[in-house]
Protein backbone atom coordinates (compact mmCIF):
# COMPACT_ATOMS: atom_id res chain seq x y z
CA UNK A 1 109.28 81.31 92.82
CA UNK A 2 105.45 81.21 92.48
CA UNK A 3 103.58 84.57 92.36
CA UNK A 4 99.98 85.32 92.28
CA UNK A 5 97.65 89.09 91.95
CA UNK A 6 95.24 90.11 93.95
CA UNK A 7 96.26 88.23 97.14
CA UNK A 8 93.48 88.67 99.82
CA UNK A 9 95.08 88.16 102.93
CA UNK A 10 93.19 86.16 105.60
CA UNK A 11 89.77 84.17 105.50
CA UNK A 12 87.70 87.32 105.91
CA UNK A 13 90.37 90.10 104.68
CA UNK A 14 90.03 93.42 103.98
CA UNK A 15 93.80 93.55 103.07
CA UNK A 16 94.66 92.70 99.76
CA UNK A 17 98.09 92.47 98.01
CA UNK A 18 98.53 93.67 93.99
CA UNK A 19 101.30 90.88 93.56
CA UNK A 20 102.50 88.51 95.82
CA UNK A 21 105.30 86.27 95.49
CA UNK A 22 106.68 82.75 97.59
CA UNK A 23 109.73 81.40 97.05
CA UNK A 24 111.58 77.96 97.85
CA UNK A 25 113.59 79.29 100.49
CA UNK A 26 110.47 80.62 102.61
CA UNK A 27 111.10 84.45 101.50
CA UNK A 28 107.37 86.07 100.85
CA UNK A 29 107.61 89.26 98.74
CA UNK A 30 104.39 91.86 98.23
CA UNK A 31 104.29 94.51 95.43
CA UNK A 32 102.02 97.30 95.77
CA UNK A 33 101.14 98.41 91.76
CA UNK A 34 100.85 102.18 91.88
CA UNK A 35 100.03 104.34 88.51
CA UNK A 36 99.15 107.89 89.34
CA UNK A 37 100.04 110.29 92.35
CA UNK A 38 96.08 109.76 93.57
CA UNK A 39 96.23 105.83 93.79
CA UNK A 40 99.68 106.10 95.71
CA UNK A 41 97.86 108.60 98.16
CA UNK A 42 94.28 106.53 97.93
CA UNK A 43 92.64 105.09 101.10
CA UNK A 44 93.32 101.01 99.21
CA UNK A 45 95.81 99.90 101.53
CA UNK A 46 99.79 99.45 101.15
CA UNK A 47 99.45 95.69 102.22
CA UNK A 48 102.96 95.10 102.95
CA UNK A 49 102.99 91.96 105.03
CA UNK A 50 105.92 90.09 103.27
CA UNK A 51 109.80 89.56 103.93
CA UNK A 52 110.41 91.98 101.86
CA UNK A 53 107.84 94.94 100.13
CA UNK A 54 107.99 96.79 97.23
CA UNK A 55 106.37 99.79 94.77
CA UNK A 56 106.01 98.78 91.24
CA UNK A 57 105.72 102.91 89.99
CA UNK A 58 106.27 104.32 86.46
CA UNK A 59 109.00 106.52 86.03
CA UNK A 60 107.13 109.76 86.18
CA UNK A 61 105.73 108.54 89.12
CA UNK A 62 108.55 107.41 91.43
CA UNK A 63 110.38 111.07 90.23
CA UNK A 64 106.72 112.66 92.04
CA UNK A 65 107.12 110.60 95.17
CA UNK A 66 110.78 108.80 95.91
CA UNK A 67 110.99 111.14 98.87
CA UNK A 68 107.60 109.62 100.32
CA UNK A 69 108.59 106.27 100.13
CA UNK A 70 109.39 104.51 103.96
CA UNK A 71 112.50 103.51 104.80
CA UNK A 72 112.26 99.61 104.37
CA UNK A 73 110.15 99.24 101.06
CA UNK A 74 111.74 98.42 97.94
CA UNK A 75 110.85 100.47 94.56
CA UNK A 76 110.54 98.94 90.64
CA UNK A 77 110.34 101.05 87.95
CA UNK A 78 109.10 98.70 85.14
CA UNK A 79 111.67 95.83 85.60
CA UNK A 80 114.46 97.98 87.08
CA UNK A 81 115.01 98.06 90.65
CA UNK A 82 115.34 101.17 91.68
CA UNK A 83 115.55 101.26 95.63
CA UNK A 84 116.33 98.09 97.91
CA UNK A 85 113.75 96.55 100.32
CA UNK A 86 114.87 95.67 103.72
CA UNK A 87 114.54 92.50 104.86
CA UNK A 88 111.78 92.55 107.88
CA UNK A 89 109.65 89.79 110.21
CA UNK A 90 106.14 88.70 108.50
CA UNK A 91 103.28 91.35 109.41
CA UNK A 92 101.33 87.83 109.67
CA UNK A 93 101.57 84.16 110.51
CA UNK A 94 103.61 82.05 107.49
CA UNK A 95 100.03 79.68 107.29
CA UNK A 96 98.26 82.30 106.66
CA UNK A 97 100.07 83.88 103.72
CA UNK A 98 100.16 80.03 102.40
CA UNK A 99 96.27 79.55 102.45
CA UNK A 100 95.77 83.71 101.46
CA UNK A 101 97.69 82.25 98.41
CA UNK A 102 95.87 78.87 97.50
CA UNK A 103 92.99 80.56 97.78
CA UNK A 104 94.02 83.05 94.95
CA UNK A 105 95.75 80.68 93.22
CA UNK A 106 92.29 78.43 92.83
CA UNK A 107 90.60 81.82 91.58
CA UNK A 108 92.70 81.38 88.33
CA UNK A 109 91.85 77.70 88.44
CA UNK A 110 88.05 78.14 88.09
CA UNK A 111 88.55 80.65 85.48
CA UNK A 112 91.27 78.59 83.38
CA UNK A 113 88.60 75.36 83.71
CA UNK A 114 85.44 77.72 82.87
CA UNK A 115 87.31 78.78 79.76
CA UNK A 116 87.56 75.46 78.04
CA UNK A 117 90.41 76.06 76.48
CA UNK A 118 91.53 73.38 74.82
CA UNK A 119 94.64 74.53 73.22
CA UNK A 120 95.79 75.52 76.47
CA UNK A 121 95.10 71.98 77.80
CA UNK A 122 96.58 70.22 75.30
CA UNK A 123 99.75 72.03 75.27
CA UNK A 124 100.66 71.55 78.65
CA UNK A 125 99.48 67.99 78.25
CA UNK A 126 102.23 67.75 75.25
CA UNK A 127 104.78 69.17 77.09
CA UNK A 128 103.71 67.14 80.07
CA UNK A 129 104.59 64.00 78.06
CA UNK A 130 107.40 65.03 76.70
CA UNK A 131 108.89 65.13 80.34
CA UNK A 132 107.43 62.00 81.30
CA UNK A 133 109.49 60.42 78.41
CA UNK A 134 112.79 62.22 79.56
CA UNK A 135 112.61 62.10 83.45
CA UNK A 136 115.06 59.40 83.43
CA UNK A 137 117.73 61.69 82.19
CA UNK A 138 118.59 62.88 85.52
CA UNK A 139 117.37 65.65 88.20
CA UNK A 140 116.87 68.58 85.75
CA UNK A 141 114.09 66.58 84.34
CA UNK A 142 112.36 65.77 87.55
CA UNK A 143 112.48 69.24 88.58
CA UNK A 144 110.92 70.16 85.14
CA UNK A 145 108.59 67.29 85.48
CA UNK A 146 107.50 68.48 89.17
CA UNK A 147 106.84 72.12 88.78
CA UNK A 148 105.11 71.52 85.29
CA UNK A 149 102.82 68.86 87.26
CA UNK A 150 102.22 71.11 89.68
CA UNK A 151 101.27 73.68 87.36
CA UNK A 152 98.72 71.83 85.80
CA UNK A 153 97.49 70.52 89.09
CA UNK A 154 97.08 74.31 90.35
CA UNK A 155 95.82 75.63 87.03
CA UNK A 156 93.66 72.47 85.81
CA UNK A 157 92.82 70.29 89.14
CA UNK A 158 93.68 67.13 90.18
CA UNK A 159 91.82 65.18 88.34
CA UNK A 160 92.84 66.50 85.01
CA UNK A 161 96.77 65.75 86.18
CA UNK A 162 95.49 61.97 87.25
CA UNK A 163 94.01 61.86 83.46
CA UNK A 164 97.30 63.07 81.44
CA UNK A 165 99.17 60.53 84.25
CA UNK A 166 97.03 57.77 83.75
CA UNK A 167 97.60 57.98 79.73
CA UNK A 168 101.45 57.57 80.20
C-alpha cells in the first residue's frame, strides 16, 4: 500500500484529499482528517473520490457527529475502525488519481533532496546494500529489494538510485 497527504486531485484542482492511499490490487482509499465540530462542518471539501472513504475523528468528536456521517463513508477513531466504508465506483478516472498522486508524492521528494540529509541518505543506502547482497535468497528479498528501490527512487530521484546501483 503506498499513501500520501495532501493529495490535490487533478492538474488544476480545487479538491484536495487529507490522506490518500493506493494499493496493489487497484483499491484507492481517501481519509478526510477532521478535529473539531467546525472543521467537520467547514466549507474545505469532503474529497471522497476513492473506492472506499473514510473520517479519521477523535473520540469526542465522532460521539458529536456519528449520526451525520453518510451512509457509505467509513469512520477511524485513532487506529480503531469504528464504522465500515462501502465499497463504491471512483468519483474520477483511475489516471487521474495516479498522476494526482505522483505529483504529491514528488512534493516530498523536493523537500527530502532540499534537506540534505545525509543520515537519511545513507541509511537507506545501507539498507539498500544489504538487500542487494541477499536478493539471491529467494522472492522475499526481491520484493524487499523492489519496494526499498522504489522508495528511494520516489523519495531521492533517479539518479541518486543509479548512484547507490552503480556502487554494487
Amino acid at each position: 500500500m503506498f499513501g500520501c497527504f495532501e493529495v490535490t486531485i487533478g492538474w488544476f484542482g480545487k479538491e484536495r484529499v487529507d490522506y490518500m492511499t493506493y494499493d496493489t490490487k487497484g483499491i484507492w482509499r481517501c481519509y478526510e482528517i477532521k478535529i473539531s465540530k467546525s472543521d467537520f462542518h467547514s466549507k474545505n471539501h469532503n474529497t471522497f473520490v476513492g473506492n472506499y472513504n473514510y473520517y479519521v475523528l477523535t473520540n469526542e468528536l465522532y460521539k458529536q457527529v456519528k449520526d451525520e456521517i453518510p451512509n457509505g463513508i467509513g469512520v477511524y477513531v485513532g487506529s480503531s475502525l469504528m464504522k465500515r466504508a462501502k465499497k463504491k465506483e471512483l468519483q474520477v478516472e483511475k489516471q487521474i488519481l495516479n498522476d494526482s498522486m505522483i505529483r504529491s508524492l514528488s512534493r516530498y521528494l523536493e523537500k527530502q533532496m532540499d534537506s540534505n540529509n545525509d543520515y537519511l541518505i545513507d541509511k537507506y543506502k545501507r539498507e539498500l546494500n544489504r538487500l542487494y547482497k541477499q536478493i539471491d535468497n529467494g522472492n522475499q528479498w526481491n520484493r524487499k529489494y523492489c519496494t526499498l528501490s522504489n522508495w528511494i527512487y520516489d523519495n531521492f530521484g533517479k539518479d541518486k538510485l543509479h548512484e547507490i546501483e552503480k556502487e554494487n
